[in-house]
PDB file of N, CA and C in Angstrom:
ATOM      1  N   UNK A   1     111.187 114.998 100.517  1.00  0.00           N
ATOM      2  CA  UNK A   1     112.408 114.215 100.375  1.00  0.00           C
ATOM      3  C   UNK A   1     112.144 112.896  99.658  1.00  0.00           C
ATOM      4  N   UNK A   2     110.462 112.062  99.602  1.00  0.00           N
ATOM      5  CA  UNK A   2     110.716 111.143  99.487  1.00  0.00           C
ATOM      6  C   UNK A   2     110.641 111.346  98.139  1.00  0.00           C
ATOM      7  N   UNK A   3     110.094 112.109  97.157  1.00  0.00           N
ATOM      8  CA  UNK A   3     109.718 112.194  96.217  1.00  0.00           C
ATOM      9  C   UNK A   3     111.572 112.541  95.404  1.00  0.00           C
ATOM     10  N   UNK A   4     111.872 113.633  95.931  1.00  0.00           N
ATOM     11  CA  UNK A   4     113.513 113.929  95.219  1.00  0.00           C
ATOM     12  C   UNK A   4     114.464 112.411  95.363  1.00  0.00           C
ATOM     13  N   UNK A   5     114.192 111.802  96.554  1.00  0.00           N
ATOM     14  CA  UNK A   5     115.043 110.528  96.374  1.00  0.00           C
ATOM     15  C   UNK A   5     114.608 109.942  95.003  1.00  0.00           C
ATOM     16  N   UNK A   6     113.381 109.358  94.829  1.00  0.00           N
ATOM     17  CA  UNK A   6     113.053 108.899  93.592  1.00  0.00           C
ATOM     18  C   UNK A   6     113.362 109.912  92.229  1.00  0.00           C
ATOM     19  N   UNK A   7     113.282 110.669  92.225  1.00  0.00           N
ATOM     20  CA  UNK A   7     113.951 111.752  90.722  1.00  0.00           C
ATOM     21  C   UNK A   7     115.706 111.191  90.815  1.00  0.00           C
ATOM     22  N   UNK A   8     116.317 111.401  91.996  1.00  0.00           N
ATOM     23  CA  UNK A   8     117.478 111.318  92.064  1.00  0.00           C
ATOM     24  C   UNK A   8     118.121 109.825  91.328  1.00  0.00           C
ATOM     25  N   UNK A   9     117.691 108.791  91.946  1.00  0.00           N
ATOM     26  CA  UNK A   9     117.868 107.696  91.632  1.00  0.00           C
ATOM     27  C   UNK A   9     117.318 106.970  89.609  1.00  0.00           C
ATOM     28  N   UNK A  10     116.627 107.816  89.796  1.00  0.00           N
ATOM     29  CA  UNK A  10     115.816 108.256  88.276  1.00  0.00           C
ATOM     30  C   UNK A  10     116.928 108.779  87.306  1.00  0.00           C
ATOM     31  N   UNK A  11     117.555 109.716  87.604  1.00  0.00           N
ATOM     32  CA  UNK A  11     118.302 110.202  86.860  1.00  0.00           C
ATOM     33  C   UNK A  11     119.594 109.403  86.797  1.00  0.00           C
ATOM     34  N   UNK A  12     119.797 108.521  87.813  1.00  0.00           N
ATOM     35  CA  UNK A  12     121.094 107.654  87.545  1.00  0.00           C
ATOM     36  C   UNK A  12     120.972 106.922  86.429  1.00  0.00           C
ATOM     37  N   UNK A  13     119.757 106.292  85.887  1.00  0.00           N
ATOM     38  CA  UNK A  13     119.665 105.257  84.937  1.00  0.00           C
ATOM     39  C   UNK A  13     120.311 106.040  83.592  1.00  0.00           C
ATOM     40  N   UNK A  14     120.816 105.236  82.750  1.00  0.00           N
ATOM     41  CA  UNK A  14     121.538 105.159  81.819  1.00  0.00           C
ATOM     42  C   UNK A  14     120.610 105.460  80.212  1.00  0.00           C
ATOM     43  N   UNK A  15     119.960 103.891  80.688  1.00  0.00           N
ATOM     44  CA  UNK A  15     119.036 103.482  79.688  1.00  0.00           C
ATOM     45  C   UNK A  15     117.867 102.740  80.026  1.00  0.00           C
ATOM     46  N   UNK A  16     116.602 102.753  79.490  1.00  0.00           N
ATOM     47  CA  UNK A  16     115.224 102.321  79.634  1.00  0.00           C
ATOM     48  C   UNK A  16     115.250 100.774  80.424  1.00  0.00           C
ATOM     49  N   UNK A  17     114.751 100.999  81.625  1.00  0.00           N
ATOM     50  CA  UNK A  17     115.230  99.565  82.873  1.00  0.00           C
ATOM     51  C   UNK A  17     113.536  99.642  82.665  1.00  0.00           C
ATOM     52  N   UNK A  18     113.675  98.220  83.664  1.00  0.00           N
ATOM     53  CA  UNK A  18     112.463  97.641  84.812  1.00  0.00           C
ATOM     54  C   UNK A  18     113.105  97.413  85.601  1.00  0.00           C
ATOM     55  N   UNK A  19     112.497  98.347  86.501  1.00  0.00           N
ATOM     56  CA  UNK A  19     112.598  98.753  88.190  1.00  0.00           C
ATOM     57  C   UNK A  19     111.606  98.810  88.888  1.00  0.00           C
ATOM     58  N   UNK A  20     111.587  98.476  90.284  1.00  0.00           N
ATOM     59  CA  UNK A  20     111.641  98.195  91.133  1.00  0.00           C
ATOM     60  C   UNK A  20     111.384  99.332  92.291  1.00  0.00           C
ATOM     61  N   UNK A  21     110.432 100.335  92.262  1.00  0.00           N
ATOM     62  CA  UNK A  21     110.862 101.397  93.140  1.00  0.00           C
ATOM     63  C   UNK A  21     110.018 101.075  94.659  1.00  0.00           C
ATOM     64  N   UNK A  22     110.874 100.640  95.589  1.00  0.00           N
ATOM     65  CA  UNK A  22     110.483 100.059  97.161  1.00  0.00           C
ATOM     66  C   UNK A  22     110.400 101.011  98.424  1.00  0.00           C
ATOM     67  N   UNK A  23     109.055 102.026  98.626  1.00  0.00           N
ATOM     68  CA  UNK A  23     109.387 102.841  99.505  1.00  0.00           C
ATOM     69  C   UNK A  23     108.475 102.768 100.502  1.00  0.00           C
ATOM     70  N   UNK A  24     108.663 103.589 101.797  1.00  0.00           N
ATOM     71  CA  UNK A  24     107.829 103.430 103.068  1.00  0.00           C
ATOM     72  C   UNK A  24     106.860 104.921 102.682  1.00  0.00           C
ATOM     73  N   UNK A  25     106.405 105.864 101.912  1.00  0.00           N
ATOM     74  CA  UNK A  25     105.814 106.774 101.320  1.00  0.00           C
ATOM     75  C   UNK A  25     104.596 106.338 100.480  1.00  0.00           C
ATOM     76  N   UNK A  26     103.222 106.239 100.906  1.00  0.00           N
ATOM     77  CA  UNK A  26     102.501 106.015 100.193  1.00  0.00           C
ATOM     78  C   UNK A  26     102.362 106.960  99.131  1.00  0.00           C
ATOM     79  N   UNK A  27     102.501 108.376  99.600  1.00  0.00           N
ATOM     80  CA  UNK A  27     102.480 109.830  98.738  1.00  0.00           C
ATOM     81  C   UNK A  27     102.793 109.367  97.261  1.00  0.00           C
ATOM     82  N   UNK A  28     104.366 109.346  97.734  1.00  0.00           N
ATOM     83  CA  UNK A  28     105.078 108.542  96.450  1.00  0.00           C
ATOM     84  C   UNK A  28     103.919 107.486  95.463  1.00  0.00           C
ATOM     85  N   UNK A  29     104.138 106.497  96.252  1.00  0.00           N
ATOM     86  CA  UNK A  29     103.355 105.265  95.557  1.00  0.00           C
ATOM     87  C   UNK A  29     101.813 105.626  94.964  1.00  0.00           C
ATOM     88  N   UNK A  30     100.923 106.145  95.683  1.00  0.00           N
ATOM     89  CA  UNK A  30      99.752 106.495  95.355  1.00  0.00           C
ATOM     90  C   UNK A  30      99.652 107.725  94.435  1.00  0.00           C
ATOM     91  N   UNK A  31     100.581 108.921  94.600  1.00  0.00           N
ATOM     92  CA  UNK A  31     101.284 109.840  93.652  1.00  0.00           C
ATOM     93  C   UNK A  31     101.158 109.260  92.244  1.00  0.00           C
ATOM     94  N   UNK A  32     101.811 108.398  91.918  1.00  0.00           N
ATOM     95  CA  UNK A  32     102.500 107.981  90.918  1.00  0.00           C
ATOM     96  C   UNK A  32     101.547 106.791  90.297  1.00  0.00           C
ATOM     97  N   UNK A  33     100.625 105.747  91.428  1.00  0.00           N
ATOM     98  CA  UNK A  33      99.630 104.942  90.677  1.00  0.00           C
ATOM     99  C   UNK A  33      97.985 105.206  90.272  1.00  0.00           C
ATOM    100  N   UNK A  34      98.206 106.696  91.370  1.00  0.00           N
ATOM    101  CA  UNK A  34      96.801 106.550  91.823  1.00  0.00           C
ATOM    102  C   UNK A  34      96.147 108.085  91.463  1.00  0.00           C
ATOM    103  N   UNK A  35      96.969 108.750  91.902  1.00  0.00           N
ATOM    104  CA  UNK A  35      96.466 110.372  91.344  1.00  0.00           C
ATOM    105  C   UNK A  35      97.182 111.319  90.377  1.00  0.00           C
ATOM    106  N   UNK A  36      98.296 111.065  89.829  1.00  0.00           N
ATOM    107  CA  UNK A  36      98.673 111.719  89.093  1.00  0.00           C
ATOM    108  C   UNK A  36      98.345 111.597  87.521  1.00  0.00           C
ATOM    109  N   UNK A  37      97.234 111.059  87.426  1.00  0.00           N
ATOM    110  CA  UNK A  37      96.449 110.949  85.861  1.00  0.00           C
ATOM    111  C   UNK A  37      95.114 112.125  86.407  1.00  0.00           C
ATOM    112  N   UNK A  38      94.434 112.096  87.501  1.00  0.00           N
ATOM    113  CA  UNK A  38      93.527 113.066  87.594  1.00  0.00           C
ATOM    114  C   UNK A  38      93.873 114.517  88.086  1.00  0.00           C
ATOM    115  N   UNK A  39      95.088 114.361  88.600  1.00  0.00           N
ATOM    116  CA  UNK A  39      95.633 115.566  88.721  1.00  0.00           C
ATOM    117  C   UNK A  39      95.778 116.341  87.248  1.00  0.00           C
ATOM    118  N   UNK A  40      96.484 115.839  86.542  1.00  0.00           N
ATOM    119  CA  UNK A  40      96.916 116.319  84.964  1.00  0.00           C
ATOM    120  C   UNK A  40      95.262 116.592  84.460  1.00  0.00           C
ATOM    121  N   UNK A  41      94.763 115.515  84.492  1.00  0.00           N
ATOM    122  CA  UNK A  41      93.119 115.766  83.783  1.00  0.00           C
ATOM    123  C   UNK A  41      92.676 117.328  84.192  1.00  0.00           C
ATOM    124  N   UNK A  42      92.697 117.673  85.610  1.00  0.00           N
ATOM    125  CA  UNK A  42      92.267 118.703  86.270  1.00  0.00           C
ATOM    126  C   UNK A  42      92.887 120.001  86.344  1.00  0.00           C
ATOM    127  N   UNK A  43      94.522 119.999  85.362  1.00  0.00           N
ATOM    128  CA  UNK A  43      95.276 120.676  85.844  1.00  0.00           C
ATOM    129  C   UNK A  43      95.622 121.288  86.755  1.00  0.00           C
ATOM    130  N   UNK A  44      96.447 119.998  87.676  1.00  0.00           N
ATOM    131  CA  UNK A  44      97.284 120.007  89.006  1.00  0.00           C
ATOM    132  C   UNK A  44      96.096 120.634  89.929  1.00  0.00           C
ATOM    133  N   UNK A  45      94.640 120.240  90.042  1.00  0.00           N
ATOM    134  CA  UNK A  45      93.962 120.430  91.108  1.00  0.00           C
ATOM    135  C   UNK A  45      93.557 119.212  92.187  1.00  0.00           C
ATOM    136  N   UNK A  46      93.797 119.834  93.112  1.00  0.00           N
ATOM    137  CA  UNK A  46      93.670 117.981  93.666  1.00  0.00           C
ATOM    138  C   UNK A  46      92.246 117.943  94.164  1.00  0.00           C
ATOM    139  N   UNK A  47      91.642 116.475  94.602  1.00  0.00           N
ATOM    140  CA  UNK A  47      90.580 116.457  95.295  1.00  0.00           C
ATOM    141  C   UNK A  47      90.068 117.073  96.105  1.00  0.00           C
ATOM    142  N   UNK A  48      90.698 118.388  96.833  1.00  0.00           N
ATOM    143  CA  UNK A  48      89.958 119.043  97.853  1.00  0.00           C
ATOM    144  C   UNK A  48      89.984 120.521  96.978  1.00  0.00           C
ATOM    145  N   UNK A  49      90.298 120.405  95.572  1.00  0.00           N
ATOM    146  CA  UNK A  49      90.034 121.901  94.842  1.00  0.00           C
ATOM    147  C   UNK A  49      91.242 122.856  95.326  1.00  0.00           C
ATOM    148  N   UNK A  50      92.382 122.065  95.689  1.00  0.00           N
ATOM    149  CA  UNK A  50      93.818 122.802  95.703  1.00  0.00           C
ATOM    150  C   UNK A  50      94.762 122.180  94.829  1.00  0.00           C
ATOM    151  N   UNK A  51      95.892 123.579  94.588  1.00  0.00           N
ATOM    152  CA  UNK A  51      96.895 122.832  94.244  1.00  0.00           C
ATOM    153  C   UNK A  51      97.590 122.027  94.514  1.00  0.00           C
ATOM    154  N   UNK A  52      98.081 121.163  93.273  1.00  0.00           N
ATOM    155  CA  UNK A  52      98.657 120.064  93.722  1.00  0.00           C
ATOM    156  C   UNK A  52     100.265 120.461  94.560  1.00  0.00           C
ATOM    157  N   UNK A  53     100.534 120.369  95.921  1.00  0.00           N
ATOM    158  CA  UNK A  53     102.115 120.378  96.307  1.00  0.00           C
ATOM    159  C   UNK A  53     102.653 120.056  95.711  1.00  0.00           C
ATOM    160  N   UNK A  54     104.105 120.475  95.355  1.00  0.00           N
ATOM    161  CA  UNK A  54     105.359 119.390  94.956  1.00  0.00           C
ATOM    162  C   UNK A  54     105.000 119.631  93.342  1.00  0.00           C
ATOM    163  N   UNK A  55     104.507 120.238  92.440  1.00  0.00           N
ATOM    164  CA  UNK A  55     104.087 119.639  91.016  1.00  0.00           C
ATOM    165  C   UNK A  55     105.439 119.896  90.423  1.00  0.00           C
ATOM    166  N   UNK A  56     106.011 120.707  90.743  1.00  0.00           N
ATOM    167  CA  UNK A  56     107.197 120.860  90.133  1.00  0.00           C
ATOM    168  C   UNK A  56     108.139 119.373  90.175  1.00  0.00           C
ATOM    169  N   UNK A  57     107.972 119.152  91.439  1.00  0.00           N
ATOM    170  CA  UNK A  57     108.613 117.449  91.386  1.00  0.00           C
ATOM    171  C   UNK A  57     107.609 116.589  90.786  1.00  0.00           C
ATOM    172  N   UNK A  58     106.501 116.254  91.034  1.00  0.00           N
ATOM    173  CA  UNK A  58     105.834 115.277  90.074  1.00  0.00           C
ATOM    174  C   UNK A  58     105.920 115.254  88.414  1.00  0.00           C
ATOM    175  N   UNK A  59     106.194 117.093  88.088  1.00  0.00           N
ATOM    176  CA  UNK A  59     106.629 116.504  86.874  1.00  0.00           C
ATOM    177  C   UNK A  59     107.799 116.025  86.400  1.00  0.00           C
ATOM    178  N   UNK A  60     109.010 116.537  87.048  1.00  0.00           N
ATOM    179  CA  UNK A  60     110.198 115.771  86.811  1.00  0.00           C
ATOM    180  C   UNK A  60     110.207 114.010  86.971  1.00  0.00           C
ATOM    181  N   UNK A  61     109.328 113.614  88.079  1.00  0.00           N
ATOM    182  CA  UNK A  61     109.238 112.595  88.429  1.00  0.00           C
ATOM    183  C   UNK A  61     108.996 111.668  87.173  1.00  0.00           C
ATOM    184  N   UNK A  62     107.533 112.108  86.998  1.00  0.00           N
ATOM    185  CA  UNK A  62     106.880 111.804  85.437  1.00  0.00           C
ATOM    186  C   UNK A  62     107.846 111.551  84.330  1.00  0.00           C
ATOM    187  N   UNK A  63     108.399 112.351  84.490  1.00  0.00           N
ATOM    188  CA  UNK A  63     109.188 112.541  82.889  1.00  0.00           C
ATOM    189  C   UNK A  63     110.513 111.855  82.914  1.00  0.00           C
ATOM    190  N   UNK A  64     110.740 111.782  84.598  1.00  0.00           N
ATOM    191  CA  UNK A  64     111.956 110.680  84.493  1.00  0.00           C
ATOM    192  C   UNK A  64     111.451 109.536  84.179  1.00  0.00           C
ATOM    193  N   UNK A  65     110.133 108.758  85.252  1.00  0.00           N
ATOM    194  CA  UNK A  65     109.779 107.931  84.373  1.00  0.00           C
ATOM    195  C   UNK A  65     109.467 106.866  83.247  1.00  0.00           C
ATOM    196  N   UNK A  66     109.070 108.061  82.319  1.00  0.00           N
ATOM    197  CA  UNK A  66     108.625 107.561  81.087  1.00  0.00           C
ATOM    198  C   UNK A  66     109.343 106.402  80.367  1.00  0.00           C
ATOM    199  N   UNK A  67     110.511 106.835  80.268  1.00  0.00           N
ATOM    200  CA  UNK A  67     111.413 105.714  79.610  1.00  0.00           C
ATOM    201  C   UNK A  67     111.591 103.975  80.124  1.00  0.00           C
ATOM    202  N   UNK A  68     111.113 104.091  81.592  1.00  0.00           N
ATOM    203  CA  UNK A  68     111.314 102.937  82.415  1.00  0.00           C
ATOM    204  C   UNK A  68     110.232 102.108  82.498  1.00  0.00           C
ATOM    205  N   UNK A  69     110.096 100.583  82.860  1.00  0.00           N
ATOM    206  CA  UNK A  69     108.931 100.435  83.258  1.00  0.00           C
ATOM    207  C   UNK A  69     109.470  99.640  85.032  1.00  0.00           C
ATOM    208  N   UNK A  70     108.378 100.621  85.899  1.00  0.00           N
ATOM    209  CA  UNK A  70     108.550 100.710  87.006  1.00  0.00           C
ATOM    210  C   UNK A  70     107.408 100.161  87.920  1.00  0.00           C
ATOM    211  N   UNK A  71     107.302  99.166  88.706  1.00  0.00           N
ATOM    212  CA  UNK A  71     106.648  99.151  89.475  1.00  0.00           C
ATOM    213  C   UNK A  71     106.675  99.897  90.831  1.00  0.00           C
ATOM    214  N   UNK A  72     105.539 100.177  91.218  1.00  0.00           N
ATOM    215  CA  UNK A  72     106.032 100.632  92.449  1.00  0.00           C
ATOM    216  C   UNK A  72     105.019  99.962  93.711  1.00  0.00           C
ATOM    217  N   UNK A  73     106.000  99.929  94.549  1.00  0.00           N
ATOM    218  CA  UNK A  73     105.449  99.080  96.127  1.00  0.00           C
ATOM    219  C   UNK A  73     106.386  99.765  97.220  1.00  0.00           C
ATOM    220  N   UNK A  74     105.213  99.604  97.892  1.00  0.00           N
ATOM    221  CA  UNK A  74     105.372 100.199  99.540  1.00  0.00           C
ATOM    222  C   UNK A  74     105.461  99.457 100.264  1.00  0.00           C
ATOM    223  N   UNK A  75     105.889  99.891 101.443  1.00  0.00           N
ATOM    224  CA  UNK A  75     106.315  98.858 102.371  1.00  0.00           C
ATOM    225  C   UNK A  75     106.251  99.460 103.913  1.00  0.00           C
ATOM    226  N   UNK A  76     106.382  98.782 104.748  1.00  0.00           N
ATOM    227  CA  UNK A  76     105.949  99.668 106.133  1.00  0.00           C
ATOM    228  C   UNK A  76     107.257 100.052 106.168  1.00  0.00           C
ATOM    229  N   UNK A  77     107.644 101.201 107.061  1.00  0.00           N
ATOM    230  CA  UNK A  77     108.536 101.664 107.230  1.00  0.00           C
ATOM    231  C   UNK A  77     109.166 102.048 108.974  1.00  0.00           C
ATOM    232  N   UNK A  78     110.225 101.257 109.263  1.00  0.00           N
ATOM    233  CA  UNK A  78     110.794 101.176 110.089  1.00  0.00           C
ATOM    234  C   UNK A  78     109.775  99.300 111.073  1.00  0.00           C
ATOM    235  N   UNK A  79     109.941  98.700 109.952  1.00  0.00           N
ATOM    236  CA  UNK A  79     109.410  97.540 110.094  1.00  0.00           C
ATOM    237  C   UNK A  79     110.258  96.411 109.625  1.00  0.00           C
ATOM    238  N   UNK A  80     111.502  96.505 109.787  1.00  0.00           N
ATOM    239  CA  UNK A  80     112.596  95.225 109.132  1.00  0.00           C
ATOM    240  C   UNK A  80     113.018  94.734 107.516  1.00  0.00           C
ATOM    241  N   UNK A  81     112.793  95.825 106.909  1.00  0.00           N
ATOM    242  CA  UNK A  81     112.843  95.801 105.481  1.00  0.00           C
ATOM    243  C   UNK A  81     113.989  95.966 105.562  1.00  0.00           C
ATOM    244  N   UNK A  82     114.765  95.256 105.018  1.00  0.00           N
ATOM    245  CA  UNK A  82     116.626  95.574 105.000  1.00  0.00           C
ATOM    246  C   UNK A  82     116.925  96.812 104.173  1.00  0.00           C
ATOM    247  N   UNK A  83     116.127  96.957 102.678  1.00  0.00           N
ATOM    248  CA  UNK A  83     116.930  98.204 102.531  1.00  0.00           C
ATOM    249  C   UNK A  83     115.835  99.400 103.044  1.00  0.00           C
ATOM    250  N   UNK A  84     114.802  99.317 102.738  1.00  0.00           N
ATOM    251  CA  UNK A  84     114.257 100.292 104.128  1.00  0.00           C
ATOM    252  C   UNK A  84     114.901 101.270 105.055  1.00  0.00           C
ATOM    253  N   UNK A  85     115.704  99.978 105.931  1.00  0.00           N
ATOM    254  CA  UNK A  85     116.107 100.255 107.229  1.00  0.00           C
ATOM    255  C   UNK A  85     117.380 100.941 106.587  1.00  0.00           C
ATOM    256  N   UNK A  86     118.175 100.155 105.361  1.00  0.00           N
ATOM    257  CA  UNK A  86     119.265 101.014 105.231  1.00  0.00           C
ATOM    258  C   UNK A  86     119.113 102.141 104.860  1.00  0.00           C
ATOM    259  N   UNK A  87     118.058 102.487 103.756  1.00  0.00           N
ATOM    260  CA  UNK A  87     117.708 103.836 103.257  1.00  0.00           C
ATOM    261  C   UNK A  87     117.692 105.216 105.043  1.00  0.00           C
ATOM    262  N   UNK A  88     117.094 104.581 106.133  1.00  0.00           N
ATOM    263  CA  UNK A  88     116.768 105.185 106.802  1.00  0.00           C
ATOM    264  C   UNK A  88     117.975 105.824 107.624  1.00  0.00           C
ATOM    265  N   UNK A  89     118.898 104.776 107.551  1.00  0.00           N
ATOM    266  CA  UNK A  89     120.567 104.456 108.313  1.00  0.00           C
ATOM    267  C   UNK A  89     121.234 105.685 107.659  1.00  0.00           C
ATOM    268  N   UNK A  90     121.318 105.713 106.334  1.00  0.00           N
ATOM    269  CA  UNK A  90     122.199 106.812 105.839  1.00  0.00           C
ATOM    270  C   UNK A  90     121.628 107.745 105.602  1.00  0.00           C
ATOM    271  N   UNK A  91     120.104 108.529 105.698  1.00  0.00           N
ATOM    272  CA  UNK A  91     119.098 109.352 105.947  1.00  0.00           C
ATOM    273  C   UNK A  91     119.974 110.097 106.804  1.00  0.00           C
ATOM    274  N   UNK A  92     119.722 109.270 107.698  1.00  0.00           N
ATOM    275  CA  UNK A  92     120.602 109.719 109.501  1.00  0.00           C
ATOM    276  C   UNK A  92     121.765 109.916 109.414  1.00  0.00           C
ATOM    277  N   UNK A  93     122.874 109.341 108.867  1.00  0.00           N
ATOM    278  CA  UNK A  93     124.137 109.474 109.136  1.00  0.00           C
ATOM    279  C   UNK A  93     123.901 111.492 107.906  1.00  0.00           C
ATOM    280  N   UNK A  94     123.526 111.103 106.938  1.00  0.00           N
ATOM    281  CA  UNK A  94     123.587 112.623 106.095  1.00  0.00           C
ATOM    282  C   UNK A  94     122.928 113.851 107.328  1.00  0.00           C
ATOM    283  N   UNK A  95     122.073 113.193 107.838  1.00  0.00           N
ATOM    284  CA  UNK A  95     121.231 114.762 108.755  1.00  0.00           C
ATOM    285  C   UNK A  95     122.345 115.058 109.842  1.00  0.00           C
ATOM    286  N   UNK A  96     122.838 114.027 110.282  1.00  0.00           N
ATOM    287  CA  UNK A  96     124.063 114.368 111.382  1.00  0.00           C
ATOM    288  C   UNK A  96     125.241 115.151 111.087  1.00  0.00           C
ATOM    289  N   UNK A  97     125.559 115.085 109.620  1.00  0.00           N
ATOM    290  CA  UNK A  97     126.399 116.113 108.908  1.00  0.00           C
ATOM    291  C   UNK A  97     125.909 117.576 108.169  1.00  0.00           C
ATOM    292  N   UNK A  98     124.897 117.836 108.605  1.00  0.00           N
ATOM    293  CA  UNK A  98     124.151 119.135 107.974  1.00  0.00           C
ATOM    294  C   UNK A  98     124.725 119.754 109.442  1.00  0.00           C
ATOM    295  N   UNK A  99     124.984 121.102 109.580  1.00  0.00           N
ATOM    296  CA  UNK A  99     124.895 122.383 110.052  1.00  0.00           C
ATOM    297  C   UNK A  99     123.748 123.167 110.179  1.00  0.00           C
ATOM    298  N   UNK A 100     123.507 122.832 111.732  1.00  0.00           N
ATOM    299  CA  UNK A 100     122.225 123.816 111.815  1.00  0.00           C
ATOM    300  C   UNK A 100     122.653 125.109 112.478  1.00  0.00           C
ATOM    301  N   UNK A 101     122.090 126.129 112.138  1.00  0.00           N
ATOM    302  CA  UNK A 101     122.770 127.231 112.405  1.00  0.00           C
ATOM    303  C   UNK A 101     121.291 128.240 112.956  1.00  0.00           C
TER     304      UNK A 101
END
């Protein structure tokens, strides 16, 4: 989920921003600063000699991307971050409207 939020919000942009991407997901953050250049080097093998999860989203991710320049920072999560906490608020209010069957 945390990864499709970021594609999602990705695809809203219009035109080539600097942003700001603020999440409680290191995956994400370290994803995106830290392993997804040796992943590609290795083709999508990760450090323990598996595939990489999710590549199908990392590359959309990637490629949304490109056009932007994005920092990205983490933040603890469920630790008083206002939008954090809001991201987490309407998380909840959406899961309370799913149908479990």
């Amino acid at each position: 989920m945390e990864l499709t939020a970021v594609i999602e919000a990705l695809r809203r942009l219009k035109r080539p921003c600097r942003i700001t991407v603020v999440t409680d997901s290191n995956y994400v953050v370290k994803g995106m600063t830290e392993w997804l250049d040796g992943w590609i080097k290795k083709n999508w093998v990760n450090s323990k000699k598996k595939p990489v999860l999710n590549k199908d989203l990392w590359e959309q991710l990637m490629g949304l991307s490109r056009p932007h320049l994005i920092e990205w920072q983490w933040t603890r999560g469920h630790h008083g971050h206002s939008q954090n906490e809001r991201c987490d608020a309407l998380a909840k209010i959406a899961m309370s409207k799913c149908v479990v069957r």
